[in-house]
C-alpha atoms as a PDB file:
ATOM      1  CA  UNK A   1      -8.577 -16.754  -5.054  1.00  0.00           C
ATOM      2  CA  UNK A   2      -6.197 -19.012  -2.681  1.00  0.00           C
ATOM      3  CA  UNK A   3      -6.337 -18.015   1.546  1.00  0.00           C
ATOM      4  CA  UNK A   4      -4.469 -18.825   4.346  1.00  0.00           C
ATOM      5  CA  UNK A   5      -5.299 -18.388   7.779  1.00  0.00           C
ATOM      6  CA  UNK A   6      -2.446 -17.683  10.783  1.00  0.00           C
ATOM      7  CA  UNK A   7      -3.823 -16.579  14.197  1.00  0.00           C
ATOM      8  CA  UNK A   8      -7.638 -16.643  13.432  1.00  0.00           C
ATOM      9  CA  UNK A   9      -6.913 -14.165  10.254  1.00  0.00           C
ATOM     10  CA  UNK A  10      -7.811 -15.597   6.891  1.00  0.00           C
ATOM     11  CA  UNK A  11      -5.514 -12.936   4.269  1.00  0.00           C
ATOM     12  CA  UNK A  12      -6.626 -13.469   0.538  1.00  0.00           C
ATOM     13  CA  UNK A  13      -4.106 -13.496  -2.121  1.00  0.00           C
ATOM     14  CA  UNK A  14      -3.803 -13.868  -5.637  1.00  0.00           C
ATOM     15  CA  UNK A  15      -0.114 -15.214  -7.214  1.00  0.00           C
ATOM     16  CA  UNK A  16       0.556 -15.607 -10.956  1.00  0.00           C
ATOM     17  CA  UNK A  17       3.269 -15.867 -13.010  1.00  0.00           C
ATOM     18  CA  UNK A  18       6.611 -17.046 -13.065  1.00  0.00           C
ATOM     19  CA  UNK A  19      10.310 -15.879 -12.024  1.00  0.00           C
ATOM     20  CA  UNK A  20      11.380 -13.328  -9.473  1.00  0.00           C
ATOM     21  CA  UNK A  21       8.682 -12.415  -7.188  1.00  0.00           C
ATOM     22  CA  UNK A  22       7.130  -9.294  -6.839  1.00  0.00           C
ATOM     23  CA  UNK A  23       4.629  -8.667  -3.647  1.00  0.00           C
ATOM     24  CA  UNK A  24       2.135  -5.862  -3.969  1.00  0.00           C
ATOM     25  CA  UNK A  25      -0.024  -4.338  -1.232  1.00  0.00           C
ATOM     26  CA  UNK A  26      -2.860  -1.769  -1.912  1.00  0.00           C
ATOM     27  CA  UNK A  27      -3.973   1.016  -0.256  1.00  0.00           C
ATOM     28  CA  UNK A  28      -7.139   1.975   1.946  1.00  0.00           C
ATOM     29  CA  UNK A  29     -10.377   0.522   1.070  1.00  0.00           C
ATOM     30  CA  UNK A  30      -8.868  -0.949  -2.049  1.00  0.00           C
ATOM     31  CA  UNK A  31      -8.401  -4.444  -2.532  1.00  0.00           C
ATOM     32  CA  UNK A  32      -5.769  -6.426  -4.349  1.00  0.00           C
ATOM     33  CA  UNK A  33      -8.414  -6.584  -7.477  1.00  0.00           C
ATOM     34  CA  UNK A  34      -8.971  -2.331  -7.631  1.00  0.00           C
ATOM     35  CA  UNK A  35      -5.419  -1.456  -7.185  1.00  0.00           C
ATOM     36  CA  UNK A  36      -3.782  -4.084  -8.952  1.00  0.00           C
ATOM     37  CA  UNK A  37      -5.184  -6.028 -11.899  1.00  0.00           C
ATOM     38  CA  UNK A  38      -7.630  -3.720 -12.959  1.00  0.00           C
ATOM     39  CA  UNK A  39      -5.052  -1.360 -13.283  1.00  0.00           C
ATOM     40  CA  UNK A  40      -3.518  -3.427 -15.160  1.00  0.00           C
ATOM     41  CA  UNK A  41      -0.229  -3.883 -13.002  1.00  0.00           C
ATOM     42  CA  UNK A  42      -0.751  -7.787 -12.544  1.00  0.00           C
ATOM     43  CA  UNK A  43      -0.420  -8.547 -16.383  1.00  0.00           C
ATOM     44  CA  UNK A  44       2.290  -6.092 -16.816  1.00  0.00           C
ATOM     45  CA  UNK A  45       4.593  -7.337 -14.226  1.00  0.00           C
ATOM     46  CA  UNK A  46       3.567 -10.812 -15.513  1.00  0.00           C
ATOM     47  CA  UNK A  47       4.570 -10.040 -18.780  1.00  0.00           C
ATOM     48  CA  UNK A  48       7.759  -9.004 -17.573  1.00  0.00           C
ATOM     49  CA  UNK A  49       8.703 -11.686 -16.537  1.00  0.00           C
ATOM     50  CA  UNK A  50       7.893 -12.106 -12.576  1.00  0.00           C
ATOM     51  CA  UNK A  51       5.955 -13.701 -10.364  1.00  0.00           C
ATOM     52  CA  UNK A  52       3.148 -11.297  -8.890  1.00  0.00           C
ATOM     53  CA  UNK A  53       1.661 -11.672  -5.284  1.00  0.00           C
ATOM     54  CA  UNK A  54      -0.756  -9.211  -4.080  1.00  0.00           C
ATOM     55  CA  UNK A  55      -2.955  -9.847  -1.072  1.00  0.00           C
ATOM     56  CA  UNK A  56      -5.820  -8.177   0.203  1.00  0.00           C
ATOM     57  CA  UNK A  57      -4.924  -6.339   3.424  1.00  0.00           C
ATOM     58  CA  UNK A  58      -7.087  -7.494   6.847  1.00  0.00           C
ATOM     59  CA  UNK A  59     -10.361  -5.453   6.974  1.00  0.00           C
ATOM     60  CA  UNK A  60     -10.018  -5.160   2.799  1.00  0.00           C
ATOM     61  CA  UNK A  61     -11.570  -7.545  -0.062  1.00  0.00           C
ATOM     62  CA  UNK A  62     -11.882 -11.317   0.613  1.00  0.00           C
ATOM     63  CA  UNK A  63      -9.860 -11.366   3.895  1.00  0.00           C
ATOM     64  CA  UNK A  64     -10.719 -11.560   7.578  1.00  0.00           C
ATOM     65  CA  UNK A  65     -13.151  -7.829   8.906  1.00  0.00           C
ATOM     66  CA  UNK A  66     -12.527  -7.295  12.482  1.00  0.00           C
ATOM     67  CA  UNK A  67     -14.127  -4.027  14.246  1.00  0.00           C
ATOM     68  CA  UNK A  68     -11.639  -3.144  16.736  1.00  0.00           C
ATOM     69  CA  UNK A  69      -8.903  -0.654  16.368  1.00  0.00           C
ATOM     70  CA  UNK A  70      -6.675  -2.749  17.617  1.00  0.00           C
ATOM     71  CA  UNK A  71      -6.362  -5.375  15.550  1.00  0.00           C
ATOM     72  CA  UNK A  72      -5.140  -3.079  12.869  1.00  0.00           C
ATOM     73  CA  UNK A  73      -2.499  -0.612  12.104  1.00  0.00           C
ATOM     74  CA  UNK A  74       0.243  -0.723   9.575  1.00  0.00           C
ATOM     75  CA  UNK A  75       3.182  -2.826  11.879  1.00  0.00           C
ATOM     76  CA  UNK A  76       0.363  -5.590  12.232  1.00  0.00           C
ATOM     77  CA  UNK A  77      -1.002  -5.700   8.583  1.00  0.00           C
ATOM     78  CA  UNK A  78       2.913  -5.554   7.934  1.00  0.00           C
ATOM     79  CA  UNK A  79       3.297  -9.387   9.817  1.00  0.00           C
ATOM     80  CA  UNK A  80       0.483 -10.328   7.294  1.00  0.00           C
ATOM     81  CA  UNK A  81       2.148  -9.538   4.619  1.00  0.00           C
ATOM     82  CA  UNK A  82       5.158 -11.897   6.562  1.00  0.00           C
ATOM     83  CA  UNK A  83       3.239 -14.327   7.099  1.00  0.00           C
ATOM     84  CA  UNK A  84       2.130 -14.311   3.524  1.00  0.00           C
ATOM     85  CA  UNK A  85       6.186 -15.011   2.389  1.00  0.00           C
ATOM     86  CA  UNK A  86       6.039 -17.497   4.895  1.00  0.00           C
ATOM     87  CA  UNK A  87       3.563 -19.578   3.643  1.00  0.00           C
ATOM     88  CA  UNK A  88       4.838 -19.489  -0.183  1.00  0.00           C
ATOM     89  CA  UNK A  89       8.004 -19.899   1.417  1.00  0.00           C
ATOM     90  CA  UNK A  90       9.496 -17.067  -0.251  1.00  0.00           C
ATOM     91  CA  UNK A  91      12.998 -15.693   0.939  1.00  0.00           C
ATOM     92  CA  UNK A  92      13.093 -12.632  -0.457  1.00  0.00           C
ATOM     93  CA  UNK A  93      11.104 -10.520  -2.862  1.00  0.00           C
ATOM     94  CA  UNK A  94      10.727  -6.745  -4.354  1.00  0.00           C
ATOM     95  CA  UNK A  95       7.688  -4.635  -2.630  1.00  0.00           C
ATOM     96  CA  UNK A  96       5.748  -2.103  -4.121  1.00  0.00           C
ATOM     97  CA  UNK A  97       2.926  -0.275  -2.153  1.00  0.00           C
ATOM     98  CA  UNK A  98       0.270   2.514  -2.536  1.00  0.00           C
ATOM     99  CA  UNK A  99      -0.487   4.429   0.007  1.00  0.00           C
ATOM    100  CA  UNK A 100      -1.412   2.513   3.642  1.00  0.00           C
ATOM    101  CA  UNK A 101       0.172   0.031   1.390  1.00  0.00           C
ATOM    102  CA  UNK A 102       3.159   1.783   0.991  1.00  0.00           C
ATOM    103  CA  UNK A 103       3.156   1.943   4.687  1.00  0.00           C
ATOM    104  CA  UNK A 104       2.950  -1.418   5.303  1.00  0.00           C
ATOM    105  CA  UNK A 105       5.868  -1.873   3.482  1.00  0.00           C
ATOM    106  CA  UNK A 106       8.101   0.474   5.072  1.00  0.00           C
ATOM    107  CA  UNK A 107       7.590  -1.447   8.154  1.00  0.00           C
ATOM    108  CA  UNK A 108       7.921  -4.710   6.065  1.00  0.00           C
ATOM    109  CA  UNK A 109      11.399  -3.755   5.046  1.00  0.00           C
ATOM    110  CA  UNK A 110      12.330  -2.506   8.516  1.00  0.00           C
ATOM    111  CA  UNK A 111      11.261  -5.373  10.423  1.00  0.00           C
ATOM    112  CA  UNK A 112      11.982  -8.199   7.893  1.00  0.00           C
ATOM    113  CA  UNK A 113      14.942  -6.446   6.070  1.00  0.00           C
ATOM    114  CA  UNK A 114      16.254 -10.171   4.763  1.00  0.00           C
ATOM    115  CA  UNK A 115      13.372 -10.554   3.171  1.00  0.00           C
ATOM    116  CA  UNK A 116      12.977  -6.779   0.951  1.00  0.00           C
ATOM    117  CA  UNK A 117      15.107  -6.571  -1.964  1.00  0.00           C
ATOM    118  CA  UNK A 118      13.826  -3.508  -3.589  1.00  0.00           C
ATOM    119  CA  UNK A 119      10.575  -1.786  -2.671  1.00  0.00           C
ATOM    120  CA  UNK A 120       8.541   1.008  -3.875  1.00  0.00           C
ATOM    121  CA  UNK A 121       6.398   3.396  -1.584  1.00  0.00           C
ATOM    122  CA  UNK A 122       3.669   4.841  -4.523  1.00  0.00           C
ATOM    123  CA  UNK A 123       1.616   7.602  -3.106  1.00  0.00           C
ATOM    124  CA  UNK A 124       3.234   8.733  -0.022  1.00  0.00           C
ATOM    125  CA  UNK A 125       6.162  11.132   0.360  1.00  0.00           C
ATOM    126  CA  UNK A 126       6.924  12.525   3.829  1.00  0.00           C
ATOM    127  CA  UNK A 127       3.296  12.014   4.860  1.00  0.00           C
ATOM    128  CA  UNK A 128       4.951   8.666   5.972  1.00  0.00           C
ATOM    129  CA  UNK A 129       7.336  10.041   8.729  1.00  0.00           C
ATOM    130  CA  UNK A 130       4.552  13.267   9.504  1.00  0.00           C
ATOM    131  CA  UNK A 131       1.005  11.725   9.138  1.00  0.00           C
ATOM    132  CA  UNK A 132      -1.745  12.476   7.137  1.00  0.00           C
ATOM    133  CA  UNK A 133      -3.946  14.493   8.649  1.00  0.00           C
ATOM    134  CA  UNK A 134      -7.231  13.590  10.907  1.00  0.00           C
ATOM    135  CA  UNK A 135      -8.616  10.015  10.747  1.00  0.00           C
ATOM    136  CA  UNK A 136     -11.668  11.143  12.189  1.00  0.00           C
ATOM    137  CA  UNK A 137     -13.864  12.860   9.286  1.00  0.00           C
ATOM    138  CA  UNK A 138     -12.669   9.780   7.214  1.00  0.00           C
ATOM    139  CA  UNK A 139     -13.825   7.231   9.829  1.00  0.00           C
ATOM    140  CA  UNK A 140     -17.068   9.215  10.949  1.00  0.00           C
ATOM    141  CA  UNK A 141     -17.945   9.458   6.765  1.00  0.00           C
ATOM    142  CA  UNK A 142     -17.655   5.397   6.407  1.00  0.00           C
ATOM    143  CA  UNK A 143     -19.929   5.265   9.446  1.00  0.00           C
ATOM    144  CA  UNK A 144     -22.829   7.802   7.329  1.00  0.00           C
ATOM    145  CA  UNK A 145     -26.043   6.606   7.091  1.00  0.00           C
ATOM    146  CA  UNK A 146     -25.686   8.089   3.134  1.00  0.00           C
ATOM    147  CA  UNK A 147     -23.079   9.458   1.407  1.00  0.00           C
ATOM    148  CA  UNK A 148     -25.119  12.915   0.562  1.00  0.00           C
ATOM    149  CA  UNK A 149     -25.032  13.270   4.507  1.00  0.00           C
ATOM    150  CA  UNK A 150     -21.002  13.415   4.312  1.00  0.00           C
ATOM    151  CA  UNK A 151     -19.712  16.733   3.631  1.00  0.00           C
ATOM    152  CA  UNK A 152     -15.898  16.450   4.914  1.00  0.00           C
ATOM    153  CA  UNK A 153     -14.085  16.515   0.563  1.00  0.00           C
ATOM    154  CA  UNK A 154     -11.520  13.750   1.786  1.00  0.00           C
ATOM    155  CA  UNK A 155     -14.315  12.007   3.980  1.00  0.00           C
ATOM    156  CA  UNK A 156     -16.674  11.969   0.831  1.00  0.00           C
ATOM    157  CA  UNK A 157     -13.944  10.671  -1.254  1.00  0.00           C
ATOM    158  CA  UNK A 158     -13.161   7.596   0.730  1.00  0.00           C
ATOM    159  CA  UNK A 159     -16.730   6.764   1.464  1.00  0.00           C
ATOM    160  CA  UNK A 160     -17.335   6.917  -2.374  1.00  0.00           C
ATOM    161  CA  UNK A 161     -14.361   5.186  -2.895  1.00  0.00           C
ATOM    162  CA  UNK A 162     -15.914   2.053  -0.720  1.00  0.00           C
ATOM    163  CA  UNK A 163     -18.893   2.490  -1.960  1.00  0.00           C
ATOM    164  CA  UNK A 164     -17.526   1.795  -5.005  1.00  0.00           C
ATOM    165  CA  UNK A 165     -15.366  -1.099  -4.001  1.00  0.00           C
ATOM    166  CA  UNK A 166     -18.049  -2.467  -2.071  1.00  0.00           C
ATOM    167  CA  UNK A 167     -16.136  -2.430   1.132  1.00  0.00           C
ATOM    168  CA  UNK A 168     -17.089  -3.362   4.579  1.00  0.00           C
ATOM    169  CA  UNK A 169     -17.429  -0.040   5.663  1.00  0.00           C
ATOM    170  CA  UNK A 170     -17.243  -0.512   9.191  1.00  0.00           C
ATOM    171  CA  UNK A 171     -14.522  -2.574   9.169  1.00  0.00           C
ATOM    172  CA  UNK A 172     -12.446   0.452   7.154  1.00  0.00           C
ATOM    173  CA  UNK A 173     -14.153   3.017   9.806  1.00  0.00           C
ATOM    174  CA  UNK A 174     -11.683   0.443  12.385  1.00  0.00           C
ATOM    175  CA  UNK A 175      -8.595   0.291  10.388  1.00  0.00           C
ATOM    176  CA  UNK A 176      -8.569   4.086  10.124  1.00  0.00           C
ATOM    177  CA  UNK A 177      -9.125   4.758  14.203  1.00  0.00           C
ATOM    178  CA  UNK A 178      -6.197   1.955  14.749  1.00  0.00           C
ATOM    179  CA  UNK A 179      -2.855   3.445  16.011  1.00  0.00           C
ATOM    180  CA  UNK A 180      -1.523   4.816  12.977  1.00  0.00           C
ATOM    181  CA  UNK A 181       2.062   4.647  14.055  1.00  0.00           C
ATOM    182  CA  UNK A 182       4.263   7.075  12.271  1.00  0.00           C
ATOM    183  CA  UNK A 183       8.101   5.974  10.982  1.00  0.00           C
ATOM    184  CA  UNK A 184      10.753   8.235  12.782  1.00  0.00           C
ATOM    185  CA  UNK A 185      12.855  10.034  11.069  1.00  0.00           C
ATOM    186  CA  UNK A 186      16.245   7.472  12.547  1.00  0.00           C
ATOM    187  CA  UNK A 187      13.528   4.851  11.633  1.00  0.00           C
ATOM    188  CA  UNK A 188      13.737   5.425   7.933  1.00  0.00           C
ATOM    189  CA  UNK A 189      17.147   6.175   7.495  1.00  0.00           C
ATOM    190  CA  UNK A 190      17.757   2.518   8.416  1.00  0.00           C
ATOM    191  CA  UNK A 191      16.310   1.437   5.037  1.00  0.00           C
ATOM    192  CA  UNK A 192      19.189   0.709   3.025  1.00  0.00           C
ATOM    193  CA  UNK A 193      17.727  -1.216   0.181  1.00  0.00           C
ATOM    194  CA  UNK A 194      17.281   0.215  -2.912  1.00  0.00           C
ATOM    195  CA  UNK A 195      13.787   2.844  -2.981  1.00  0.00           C
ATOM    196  CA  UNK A 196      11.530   4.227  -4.821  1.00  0.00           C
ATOM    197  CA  UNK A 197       8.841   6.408  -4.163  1.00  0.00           C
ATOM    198  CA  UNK A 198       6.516   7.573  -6.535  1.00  0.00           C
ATOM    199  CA  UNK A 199       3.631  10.313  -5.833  1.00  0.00           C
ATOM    200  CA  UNK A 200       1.707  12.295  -8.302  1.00  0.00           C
ATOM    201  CA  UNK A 201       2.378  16.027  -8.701  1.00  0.00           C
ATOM    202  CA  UNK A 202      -1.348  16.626  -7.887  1.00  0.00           C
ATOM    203  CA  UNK A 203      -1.160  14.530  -4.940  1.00  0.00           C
ATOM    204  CA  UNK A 204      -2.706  16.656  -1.828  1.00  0.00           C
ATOM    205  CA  UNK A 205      -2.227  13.848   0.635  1.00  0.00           C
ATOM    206  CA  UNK A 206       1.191  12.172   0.369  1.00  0.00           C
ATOM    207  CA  UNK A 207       3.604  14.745   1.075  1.00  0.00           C
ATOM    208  CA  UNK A 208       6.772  15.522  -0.550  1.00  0.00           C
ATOM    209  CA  UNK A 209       8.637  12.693  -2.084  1.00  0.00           C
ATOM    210  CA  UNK A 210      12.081  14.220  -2.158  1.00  0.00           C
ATOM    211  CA  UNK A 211      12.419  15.036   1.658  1.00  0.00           C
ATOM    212  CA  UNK A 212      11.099  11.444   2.448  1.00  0.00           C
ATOM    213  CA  UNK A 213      13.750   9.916  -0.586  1.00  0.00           C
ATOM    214  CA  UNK A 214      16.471  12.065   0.863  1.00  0.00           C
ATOM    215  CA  UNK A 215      16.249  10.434   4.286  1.00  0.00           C
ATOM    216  CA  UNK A 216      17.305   6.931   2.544  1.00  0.00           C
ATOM    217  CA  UNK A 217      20.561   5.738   1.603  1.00  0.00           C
ATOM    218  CA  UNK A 218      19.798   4.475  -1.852  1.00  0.00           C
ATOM    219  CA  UNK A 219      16.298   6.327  -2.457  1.00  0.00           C
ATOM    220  CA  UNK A 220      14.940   8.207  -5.514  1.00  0.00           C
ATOM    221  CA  UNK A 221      11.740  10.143  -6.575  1.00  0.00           C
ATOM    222  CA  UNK A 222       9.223   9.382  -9.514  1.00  0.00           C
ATOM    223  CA  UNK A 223       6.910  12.123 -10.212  1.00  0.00           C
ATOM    224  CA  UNK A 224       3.730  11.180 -11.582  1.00  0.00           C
ATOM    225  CA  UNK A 225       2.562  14.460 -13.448  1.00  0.00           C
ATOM    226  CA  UNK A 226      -0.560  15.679 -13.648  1.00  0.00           C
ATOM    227  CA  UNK A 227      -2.485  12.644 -11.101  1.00  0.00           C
ATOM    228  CA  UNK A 228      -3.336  13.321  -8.017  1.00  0.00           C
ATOM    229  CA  UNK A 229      -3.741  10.451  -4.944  1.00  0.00           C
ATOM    230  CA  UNK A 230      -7.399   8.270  -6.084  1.00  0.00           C
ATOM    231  CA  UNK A 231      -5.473   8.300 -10.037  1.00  0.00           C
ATOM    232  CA  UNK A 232      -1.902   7.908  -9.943  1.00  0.00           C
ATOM    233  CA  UNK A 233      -1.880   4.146  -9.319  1.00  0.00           C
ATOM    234  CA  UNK A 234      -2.731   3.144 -13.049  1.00  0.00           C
ATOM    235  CA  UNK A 235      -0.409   5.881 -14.662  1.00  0.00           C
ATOM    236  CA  UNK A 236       2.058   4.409 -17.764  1.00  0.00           C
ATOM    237  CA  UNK A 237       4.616   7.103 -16.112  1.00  0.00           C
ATOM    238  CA  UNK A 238       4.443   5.370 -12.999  1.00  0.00           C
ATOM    239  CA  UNK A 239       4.099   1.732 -14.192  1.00  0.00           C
ATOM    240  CA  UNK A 240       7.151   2.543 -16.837  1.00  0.00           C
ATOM    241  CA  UNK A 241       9.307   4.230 -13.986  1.00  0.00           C
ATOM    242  CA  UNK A 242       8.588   1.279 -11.897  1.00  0.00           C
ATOM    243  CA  UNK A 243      10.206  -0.875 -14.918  1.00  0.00           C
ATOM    244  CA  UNK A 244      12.977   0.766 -15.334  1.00  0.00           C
ATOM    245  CA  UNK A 245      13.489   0.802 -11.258  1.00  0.00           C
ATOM    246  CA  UNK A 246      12.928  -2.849 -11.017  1.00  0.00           C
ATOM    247  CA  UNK A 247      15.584  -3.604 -13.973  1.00  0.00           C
ATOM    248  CA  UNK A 248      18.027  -1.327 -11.998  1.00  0.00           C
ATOM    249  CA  UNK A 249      17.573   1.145 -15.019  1.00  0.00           C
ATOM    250  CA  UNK A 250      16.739   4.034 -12.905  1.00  0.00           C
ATOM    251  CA  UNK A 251      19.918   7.224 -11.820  1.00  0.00           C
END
């Protein structure tokens, strides 16, 4: 996979296809391999026609592991992601992220608005503008000696799910202490591009998709039935909504 390095941070990538661009960015301990091309989004979007970018977030995959807080948090992964247009010299593309991804590109699209032309937020309603809940049992269960020492569920999860990914676990135990910085409420009304956001109905962690679409201008709601947060990323309901959102099909 091609790299480039800005600042003393190496960011992994992966870019196929041809025509209009499309720049994905995964969520926690994933990687742009796990929530992208093995759920089959990469071919998909290729065979739709557009050329797909997906990096691996700092602290994720192939790309630079750091083990301070501070050199995380979604605003900075967000100037990756910048940085990352930069260097394929790409003016503007559409966004679509999942979870922390989806994060990352809210403050994509706020800070770099001339650069967003539509963008989905998958997995993560309101939790963007309220939080998500405690970092700490997530953090302290990547930091486990064993996983059958972990008994927090969501904790567990995680440090299955990066077991699974085969994650730099201490490097994910950083990213999740950094300053998760919430959007404001005035912050998201500011996004005026076109939105989608698509959660599953059996997702505990997001929060509700409608109150966070009706904050937006020119923001609507795919429900992803029956998946909850860890599933919902490879769902035909949410890769066909996406589609027909991306075509400008979509009420």
């Amino acid at each position: 996979m091609p790299k480039f390095e800005k600042d003393g941070v190496e960011i992994s990538f992966l870019d196929e296809g041809e025509g209009d661009p499309i720049l994905l960015i995964h969520g926690f301990a994933s990687n742009k391999s796990i929530n992208w091309e093995y759920p089959g989004w990469v071919d998909l979007l290729v065979k739709d026609g557009r050329r797909v970018i997906a990096l691996d977030n700092r602290g994720h995959g192939e790309s630079s592991k750091f083990y301070d807080p501070e050199a995380y948090g979604a605003p900075v992964m967000a100037e990756d992601a910048f940085r990352l247009l930069n260097h394929l010299d790409l003016q503007s593309v559409d966004v679509m992220g999942y979870s922390m991804g989806a994060r990352i590109s809210a403050f994509l699209t706020l800070n770099h608005a001339d650069r967003v032309n539509r963008v989905i937020f998958g997995g993560l309603g309101y939790g963007m503008i309220s939080g998500v809940g405690d970092p700490e049992p997530i953090a302290s269960a990547l930091e486990a000696e064993r996983l059958q020492d972990v008994t927090d569920r969501t904790g567990r999860a995680f440090r299955a799910f990066a077991e699974q990914t085969k994650s730099d676990r201490l490097s994910l135990a950083a990213c999740m202490r950094s300053s998760r910085q919430k959007i404001s409420v005035d912050d998201i009304s500011r996004i005026t591009r076109p939105v989608l956001v698509a959660v599953g109905t059996n997702d505990d962690i997001a929060g509700s998709p409608q109150r966070l679409a009706d904050l937006m201008l020119d923001a609507r709601v795919l429900d992803i039935p029956g998946r909850d947060h860890m599933v919902a990323v490879g769902d035909k309901v949410y890769k066909k909504g996406v589609l027909e959102f991306l075509h400008g099909e979509m009420e």
